[in-house]
Protein backbone atom coordinates (compact mmCIF):
# COMPACT_ATOMS: atom_id res chain seq x y z
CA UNK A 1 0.00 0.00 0.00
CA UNK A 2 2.86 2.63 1.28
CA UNK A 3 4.60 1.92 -1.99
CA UNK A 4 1.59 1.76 -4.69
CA UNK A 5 -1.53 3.05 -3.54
CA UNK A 6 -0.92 5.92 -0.91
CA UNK A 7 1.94 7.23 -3.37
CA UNK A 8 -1.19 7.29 -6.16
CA UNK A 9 -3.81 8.68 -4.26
CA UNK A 10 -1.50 11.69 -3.25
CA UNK A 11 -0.49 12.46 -6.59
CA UNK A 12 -3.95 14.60 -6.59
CA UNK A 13 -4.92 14.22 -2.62
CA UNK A 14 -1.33 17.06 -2.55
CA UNK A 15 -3.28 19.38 -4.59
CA UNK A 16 -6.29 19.20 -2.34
CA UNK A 17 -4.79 19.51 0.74
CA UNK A 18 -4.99 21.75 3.50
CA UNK A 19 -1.54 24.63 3.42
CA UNK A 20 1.20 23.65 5.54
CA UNK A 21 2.17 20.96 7.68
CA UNK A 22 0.14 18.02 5.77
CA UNK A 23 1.52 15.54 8.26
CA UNK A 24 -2.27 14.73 9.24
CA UNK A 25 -3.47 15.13 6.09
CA UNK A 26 -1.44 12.36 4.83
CA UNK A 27 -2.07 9.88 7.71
CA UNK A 28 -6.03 10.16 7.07
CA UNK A 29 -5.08 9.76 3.28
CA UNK A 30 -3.06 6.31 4.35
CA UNK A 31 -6.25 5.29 6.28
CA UNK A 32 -8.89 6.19 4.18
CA UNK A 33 -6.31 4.21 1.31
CA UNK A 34 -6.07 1.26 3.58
CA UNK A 35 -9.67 1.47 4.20
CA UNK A 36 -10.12 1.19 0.42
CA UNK A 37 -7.68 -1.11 -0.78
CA UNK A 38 -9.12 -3.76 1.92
CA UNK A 39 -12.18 -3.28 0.21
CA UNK A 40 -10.75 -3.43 -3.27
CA UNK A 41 -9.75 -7.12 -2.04
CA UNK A 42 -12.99 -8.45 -0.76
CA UNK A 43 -14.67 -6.40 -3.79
CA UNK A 44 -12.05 -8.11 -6.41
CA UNK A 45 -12.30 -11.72 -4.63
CA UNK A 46 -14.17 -13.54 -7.82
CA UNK A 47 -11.45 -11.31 -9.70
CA UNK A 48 -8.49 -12.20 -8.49
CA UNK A 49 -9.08 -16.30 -7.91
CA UNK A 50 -10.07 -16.41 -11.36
CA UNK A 51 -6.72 -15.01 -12.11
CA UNK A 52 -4.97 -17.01 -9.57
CA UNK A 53 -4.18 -14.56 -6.37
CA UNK A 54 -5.97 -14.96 -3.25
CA UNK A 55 -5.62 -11.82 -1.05
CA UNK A 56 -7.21 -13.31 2.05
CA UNK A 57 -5.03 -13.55 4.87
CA UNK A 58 -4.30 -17.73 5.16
CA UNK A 59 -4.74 -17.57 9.33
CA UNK A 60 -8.07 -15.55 8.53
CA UNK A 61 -9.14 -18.40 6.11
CA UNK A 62 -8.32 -20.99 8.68
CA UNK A 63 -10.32 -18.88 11.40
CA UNK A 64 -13.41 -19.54 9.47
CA UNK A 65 -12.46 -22.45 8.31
CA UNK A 66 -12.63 -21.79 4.74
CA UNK A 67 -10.27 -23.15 2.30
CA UNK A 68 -8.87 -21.30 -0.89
CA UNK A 69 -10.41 -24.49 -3.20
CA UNK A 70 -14.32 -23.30 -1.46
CA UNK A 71 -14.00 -19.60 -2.88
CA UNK A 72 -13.21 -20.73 -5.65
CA UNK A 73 -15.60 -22.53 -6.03
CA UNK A 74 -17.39 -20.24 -5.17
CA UNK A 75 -19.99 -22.24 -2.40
CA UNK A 76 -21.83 -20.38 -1.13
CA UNK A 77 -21.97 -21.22 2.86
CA UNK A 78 -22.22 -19.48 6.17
CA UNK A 79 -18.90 -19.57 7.07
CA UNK A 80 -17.39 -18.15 4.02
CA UNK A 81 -20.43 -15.29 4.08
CA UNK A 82 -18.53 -15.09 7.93
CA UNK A 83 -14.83 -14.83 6.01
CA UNK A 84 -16.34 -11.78 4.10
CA UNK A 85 -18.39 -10.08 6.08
CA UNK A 86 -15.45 -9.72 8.48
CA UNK A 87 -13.16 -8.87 5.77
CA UNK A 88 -16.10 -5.73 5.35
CA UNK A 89 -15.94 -4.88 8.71
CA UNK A 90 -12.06 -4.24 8.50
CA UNK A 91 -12.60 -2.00 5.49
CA UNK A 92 -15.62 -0.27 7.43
CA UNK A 93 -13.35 0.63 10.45
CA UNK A 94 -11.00 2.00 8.18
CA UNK A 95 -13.21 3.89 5.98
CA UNK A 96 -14.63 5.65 8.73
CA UNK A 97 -11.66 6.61 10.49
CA UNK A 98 -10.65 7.72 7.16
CA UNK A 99 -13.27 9.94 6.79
CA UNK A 100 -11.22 12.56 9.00
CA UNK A 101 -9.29 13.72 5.47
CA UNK A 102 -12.79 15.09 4.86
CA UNK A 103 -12.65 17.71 7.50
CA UNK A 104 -8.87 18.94 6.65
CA UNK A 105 -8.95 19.83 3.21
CA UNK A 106 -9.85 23.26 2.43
CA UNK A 107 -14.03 23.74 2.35
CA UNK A 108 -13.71 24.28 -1.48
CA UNK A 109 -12.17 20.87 -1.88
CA UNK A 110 -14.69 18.98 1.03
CA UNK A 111 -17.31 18.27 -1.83
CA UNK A 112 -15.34 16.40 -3.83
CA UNK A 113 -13.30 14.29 -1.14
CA UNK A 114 -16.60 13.63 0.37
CA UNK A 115 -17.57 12.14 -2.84
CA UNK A 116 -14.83 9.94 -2.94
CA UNK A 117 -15.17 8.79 0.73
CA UNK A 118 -18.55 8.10 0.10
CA UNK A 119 -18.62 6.03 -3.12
CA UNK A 120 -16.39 3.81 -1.00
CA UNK A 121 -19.36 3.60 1.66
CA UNK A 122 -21.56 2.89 -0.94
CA UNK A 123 -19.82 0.37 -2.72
CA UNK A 124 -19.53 -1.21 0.45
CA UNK A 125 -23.48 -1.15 1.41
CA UNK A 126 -23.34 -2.49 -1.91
CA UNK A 127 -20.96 -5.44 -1.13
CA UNK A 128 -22.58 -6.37 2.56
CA UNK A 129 -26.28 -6.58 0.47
CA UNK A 130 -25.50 -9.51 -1.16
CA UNK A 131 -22.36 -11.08 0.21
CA UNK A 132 -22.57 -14.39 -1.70
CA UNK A 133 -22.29 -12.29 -5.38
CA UNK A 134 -19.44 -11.79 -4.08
CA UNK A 135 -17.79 -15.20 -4.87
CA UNK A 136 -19.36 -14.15 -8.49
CA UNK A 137 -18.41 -10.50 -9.46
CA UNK A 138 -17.65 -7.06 -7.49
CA UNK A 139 -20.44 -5.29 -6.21
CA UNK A 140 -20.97 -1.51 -7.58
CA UNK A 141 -23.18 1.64 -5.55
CA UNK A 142 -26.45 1.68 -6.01
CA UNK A 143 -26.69 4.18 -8.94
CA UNK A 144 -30.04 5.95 -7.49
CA UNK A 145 -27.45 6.59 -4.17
CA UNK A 146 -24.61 7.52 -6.19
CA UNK A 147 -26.88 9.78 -8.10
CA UNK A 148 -27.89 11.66 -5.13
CA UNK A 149 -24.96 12.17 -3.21
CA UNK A 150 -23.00 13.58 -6.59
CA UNK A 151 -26.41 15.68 -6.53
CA UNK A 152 -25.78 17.10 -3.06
CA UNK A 153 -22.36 17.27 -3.26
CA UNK A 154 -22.58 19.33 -6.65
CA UNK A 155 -25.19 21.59 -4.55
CA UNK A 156 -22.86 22.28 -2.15
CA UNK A 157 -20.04 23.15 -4.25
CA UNK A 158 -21.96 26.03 -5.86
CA UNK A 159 -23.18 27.36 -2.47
CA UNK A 160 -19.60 26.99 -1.46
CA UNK A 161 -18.46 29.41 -4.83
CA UNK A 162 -21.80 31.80 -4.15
């Protein structure tokens, strides 16, 4: 993550940042990334076995008691739907103690990084709905939710340049 992801997302999260010291800018930019890229794995799972990686954690697997051979399989059972709902709940915690790069970027940028924070949310909602599709295909935000919050994001933008 330190050396692929975080190093992305900054290449425009620097432009957006607050003046200054960015020191705790950049740490709620690593969480928020960590909080995403965990839920790039769960999201990707169907993705990835079918191209041969497995990005659960092997002692997690063996927690459940779910073997690499079931997912991919895809089967369908209680304890794998226990594997990845607790694989969301990792990205959840993250996600929403990465929602503090929200509150220190500038107010002109806030829209925009809210949007991205929240797509995240909603791709997650999206994820925990049906946790079995998961073994099948990502999951993707409800577009009637995505719809709206670009809509009230947009709305405060342009009270925000008023």
């Amino acid at each position: 993550m330190d050396g692929y992801s975080l190093p992305g997302f900054m290449v425009v999260a620097a432009l957006l940042g607050p003046p200054g010291d960015q020191s705790a800018y950049r740490a709620a930019c690593r969480t928020f990334i960590d909080g995403s890229q965990r839920l790039d794995f769960v999201n990707d799972l169907a993705e990835d076995l079918a191209d041969g990686r497995l990005t659960v954690p092997v002692r997690l697997l063996e927690r459940h008691g779910v073997t690499r051979a079931e997912l991919e399989r895809a089967d369908d059972r209680p304890a794998v739907r226990a594997l990845l709902g607790e694989l969301l709940d990792a990205a959840d915690r993250a996600l929403a103690e990465g929602r503090a790069v929200i509150a220190l970027v500038p107010d002109a940028h806030r829209p925009m990084v809210r949007c991205v924070v929240e797509v995240e949310t909603l791709t997650s909602a999206a994820a925990r709905a049906d946790l079995g599709a998961l073994l099948h295909r990502s999951a993707s935000p409800a577009k009637p939710a995505a719809l709206r919050l670009l809509a009230r994001e947009y709305l405060r933008a342009r009270r925000f340049r008023r």
